[in-house]
Protein backbone atom coordinates (compact mmCIF):
# COMPACT_ATOMS: atom_id res chain seq x y z
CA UNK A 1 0.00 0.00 0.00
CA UNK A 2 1.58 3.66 -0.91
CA UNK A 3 0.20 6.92 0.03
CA UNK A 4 0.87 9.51 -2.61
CA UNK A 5 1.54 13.29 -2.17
CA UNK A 6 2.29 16.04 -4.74
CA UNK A 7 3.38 19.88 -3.90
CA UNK A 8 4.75 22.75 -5.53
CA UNK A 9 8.25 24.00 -4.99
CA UNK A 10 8.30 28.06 -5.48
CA UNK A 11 11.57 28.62 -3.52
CA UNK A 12 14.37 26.81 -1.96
CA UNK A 13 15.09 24.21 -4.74
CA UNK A 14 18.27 23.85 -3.97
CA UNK A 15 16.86 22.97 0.09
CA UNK A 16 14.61 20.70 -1.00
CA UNK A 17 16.85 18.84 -3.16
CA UNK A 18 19.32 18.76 -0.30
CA UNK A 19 16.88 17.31 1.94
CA UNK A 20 15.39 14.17 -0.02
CA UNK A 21 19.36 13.48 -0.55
CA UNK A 22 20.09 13.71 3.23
CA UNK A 23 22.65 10.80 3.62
CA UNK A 24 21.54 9.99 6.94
CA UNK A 25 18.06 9.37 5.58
CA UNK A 26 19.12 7.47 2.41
CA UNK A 27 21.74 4.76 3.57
CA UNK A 28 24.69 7.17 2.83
CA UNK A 29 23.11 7.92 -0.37
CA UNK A 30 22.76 4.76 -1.91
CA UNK A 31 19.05 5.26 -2.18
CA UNK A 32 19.58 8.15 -4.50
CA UNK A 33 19.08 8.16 -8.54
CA UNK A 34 18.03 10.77 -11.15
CA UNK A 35 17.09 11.13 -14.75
CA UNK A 36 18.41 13.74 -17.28
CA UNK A 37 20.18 15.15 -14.99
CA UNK A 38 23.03 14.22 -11.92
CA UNK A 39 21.45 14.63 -8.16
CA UNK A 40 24.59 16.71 -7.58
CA UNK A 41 23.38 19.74 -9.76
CA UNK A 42 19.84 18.95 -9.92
CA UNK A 43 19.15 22.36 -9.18
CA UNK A 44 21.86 24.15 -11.47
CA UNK A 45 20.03 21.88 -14.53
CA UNK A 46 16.54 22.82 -13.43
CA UNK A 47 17.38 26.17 -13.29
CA UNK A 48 18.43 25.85 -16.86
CA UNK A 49 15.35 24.00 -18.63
CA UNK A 50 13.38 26.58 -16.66
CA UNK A 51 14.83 29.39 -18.55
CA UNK A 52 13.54 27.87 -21.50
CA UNK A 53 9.80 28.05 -20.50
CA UNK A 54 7.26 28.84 -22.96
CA UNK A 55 5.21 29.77 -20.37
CA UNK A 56 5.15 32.03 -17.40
CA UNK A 57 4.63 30.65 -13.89
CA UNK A 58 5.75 30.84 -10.08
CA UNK A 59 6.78 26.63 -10.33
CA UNK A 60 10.23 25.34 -10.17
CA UNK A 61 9.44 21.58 -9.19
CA UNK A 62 7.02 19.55 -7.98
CA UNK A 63 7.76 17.21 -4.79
CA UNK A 64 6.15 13.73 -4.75
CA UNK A 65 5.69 12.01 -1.61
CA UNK A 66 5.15 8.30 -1.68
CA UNK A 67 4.91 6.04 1.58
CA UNK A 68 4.54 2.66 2.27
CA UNK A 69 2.89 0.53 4.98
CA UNK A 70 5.63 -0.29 7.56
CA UNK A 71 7.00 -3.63 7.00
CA UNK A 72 5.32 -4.36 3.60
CA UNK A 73 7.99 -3.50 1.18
CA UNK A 74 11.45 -3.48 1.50
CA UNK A 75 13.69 -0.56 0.41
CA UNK A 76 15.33 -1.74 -2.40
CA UNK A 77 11.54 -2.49 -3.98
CA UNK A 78 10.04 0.48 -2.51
CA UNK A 79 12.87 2.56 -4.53
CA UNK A 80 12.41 0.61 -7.43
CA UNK A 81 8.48 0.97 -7.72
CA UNK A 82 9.61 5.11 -6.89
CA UNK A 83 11.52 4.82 -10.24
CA UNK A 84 8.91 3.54 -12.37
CA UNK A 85 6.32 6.12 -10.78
CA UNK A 86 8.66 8.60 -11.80
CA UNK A 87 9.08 7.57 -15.27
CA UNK A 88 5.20 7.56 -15.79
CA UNK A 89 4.28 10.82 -14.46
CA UNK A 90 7.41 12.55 -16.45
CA UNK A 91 7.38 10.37 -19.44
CA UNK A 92 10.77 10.82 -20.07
CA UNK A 93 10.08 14.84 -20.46
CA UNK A 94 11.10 15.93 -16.76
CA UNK A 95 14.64 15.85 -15.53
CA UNK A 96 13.82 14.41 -11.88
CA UNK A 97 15.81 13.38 -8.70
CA UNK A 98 14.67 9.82 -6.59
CA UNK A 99 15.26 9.47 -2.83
CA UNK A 100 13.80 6.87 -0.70
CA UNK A 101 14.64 7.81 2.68
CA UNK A 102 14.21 4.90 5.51
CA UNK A 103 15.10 6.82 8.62
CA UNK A 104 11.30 6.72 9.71
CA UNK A 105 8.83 3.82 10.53
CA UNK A 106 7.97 3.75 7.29
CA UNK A 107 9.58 3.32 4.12
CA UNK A 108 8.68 6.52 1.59
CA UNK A 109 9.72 7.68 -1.54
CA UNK A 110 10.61 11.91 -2.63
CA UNK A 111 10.64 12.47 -6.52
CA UNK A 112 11.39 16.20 -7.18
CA UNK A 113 10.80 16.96 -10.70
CA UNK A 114 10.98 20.07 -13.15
CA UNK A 115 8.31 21.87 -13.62
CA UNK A 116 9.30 22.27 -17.21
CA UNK A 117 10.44 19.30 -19.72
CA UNK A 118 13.43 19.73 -21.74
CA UNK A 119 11.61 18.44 -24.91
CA UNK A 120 9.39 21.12 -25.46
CA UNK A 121 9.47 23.31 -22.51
CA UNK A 122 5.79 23.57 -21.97
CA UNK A 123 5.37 23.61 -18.12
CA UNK A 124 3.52 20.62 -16.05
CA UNK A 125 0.11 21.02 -15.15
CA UNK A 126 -0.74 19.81 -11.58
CA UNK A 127 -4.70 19.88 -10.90
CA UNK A 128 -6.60 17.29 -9.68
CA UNK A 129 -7.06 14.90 -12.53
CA UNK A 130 -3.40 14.92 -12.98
CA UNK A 131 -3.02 13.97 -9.08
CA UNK A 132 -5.97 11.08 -9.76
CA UNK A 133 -3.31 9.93 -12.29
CA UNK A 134 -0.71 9.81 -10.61
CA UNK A 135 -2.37 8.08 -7.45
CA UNK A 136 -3.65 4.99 -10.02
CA UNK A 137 -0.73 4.72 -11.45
CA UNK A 138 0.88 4.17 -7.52
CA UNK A 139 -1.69 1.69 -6.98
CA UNK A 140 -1.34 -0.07 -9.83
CA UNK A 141 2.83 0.01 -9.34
CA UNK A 142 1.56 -2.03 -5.62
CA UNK A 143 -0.54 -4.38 -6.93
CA UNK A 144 1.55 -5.39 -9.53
CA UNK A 145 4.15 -5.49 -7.17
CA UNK A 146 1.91 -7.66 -4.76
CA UNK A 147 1.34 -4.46 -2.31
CA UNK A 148 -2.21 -3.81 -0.82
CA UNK A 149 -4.13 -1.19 -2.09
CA UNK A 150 -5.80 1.92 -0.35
CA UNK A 151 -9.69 2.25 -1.33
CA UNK A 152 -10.37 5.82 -1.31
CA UNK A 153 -13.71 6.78 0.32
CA UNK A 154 -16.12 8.93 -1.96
CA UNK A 155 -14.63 12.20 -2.43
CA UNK A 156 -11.73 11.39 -0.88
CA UNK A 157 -8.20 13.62 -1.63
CA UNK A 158 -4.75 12.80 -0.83
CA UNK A 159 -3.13 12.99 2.36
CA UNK A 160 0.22 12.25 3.85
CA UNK A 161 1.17 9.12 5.43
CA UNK A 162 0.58 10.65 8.59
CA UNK A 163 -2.33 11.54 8.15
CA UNK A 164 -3.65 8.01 7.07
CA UNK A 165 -2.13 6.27 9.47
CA UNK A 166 -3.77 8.21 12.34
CA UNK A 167 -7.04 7.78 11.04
CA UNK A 168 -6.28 4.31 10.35
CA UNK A 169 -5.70 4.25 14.31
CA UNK A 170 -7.94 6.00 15.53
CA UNK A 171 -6.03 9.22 16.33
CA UNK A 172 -6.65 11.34 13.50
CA UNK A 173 -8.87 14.42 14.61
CA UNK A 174 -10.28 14.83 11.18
CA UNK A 175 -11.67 11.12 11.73
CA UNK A 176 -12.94 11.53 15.23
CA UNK A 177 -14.86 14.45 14.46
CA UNK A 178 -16.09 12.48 11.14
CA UNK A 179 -17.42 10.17 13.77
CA UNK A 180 -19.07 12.26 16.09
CA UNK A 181 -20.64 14.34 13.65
CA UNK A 182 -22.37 10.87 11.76
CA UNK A 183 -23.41 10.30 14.92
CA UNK A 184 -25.36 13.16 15.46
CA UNK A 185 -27.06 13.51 12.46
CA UNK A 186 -30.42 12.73 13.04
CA UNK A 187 -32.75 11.30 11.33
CA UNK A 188 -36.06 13.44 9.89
CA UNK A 189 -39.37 11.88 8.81
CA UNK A 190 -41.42 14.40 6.42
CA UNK A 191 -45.28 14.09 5.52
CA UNK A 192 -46.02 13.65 1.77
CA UNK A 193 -46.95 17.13 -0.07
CA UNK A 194 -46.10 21.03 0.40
CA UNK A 195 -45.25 21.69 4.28
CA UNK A 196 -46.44 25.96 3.56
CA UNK A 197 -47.18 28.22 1.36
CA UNK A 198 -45.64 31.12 0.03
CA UNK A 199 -47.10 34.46 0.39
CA UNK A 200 -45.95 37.86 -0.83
CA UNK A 201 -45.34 40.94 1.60
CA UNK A 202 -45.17 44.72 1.05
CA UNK A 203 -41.74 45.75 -0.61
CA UNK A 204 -40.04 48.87 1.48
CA UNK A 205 -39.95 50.25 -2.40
CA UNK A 206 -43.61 49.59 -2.54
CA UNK A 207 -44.14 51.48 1.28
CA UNK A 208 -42.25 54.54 -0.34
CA UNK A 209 -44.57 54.86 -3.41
CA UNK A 210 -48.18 53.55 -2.55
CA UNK A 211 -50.01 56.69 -3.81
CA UNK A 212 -46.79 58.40 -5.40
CA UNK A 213 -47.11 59.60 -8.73
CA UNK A 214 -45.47 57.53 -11.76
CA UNK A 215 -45.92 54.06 -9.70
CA UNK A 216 -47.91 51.01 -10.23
CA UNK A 217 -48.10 47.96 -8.45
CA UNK A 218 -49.09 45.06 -10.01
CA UNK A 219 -49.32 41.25 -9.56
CA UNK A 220 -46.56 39.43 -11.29
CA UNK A 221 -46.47 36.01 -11.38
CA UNK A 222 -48.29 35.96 -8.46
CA UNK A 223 -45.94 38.07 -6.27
CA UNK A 224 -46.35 41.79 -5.87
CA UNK A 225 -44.22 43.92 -7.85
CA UNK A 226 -43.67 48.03 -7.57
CA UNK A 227 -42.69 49.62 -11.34
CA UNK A 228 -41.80 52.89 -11.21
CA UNK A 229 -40.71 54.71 -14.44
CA UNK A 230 -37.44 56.49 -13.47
CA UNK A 231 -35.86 58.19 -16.23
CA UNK A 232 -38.43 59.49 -19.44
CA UNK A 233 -37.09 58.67 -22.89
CA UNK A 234 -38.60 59.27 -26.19
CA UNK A 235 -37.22 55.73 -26.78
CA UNK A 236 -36.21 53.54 -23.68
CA UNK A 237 -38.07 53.83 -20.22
CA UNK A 238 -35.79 52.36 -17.62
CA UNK A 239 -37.94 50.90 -15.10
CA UNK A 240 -37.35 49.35 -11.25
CA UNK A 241 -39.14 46.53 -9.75
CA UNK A 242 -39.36 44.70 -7.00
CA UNK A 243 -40.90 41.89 -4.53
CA UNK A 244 -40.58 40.39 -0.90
CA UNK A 245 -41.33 36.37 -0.27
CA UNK A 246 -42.54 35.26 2.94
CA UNK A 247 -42.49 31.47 3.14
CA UNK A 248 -44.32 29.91 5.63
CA UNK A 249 -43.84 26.33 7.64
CA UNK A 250 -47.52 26.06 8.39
CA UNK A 251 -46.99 21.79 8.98
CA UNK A 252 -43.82 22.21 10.84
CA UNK A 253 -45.56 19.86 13.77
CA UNK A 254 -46.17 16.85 11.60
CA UNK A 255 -41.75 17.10 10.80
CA UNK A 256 -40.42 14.15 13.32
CA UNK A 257 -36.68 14.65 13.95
CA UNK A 258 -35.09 11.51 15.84
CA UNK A 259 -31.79 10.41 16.61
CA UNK A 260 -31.27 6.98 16.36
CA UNK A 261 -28.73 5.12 18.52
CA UNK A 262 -27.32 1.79 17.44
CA UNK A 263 -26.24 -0.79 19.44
């Protein structure tokens, strides 16, 4: 199972770059590989292929975060399926850095890419079919690689490792207060036809103008309308109208609300 993450980078490439190639976090940097371009002057050559950009924009990379379930994958494999995730999303366009860095509980994968490819320097667009992408293209990488698969709830978006794992646990705050707040949501029972009626009150413009000259009130698809002619032309007459709805809830007794309680 992999967790997938994508972010801008709009400053600090050269930081970022440093960090996914911390030695400490990438067995002395054996857990490092790029493509079109050597993880010692990542930045210098991104730098580069940006100044070729067709197109203007704050982007120098993106960052993509993949993690693993602890204990599932090993970190050889997990760097392996990082590679081929990298070569899909770029397709060969994007120069792009690999780290997998195994200094936490979890093995995870960092691919920082360029924002623009060196083929025809048209920038990447990150939205969120491009993120849908590249999260079934991670799941496919697992299962093909006998992993286990996340199923995303309806609506779901991405979210860190972190983040998963504590709701996975129970510790997540996001999923406790998804909890209570399905628990309290009651249930409502409503009688067959119209609960009111609408009816239609006195407009303040309509107040103002009863018995002024140059206004008529009129019925107007049933609700009460003011027109007042407010500027004479031989041609146009610009008009204003108006109209207040009252709705009523003249059933609101027969509306059950109950909150059921399982067992």
């Amino acid at each position: 199972m992999a967790v997938t993450k994508i972010k801008p980078i709009k400053s600090t490439l050269s930081k970022a770059l440093d960090y996914i190639e911390n030695p400490d976090k990438t067995d002395v940097k054996m857990l490092v590989s790029s493509f079109g371009c050597s993880y010692e002057t990542a930045d210098i050559e991104f730098e580069y292929t940006l100044s070729q950009a067709l197109q203007k924009g704050n982007n120098l990379a993106f960052h993509l975060i993949q993690s693993f379930e602890p204990g599932e994958v090993d970190y050889q494999k997990a760097h392996e399926i990082g590679k081929q995730l990298a070569d899909a999303v770029t397709k060969g366009q994007h120069e792009y850095v690999l780290t997998t860095h195994i200094d936490k509980g979890h093995v995870h994968n960092h691919i920082i890419f360029c924002a623009v490819n060196f083929v025809d320097h048209h920038k990447y667009n990150s939205n969120k079919r491009s993120y849908y992408g590249i999260r079934n293209m991670s799941d496919k990488l697992c299962r093909e690689n006998g992993l286990s698969v996340v199923v995303p709830g309806k609506g779901s978006k991405g979210k860190s490792y972190a983040e998963y794992q504590a709701e996975r646990t129970g510790t997540s705050w996001k999923g406790k207060l998804k909890t209570a707040v399905d628990a309290l949501i009651p249930q409502v029972s409503i009688p067959d036809g119209a609960l009111g009626s609408t009816w239609y009150g006195t407009t303040p413009e309509e107040a103002d103008l009863q018995g002024a000259s140059g206004a008529e009130v009129s019925i107007v698809n049933t609700g009460v309308a003011i027109t007042r002619i407010l500027q004479e032309h031989p041609v146009n007459i610009n008009t204003f109208a108006s109209e207040i709805v009252l709705p009523s809830f003249e059933r609101m007794d027969e509306v059950a609300v109950l909150n059921v309680l399982g067992e």
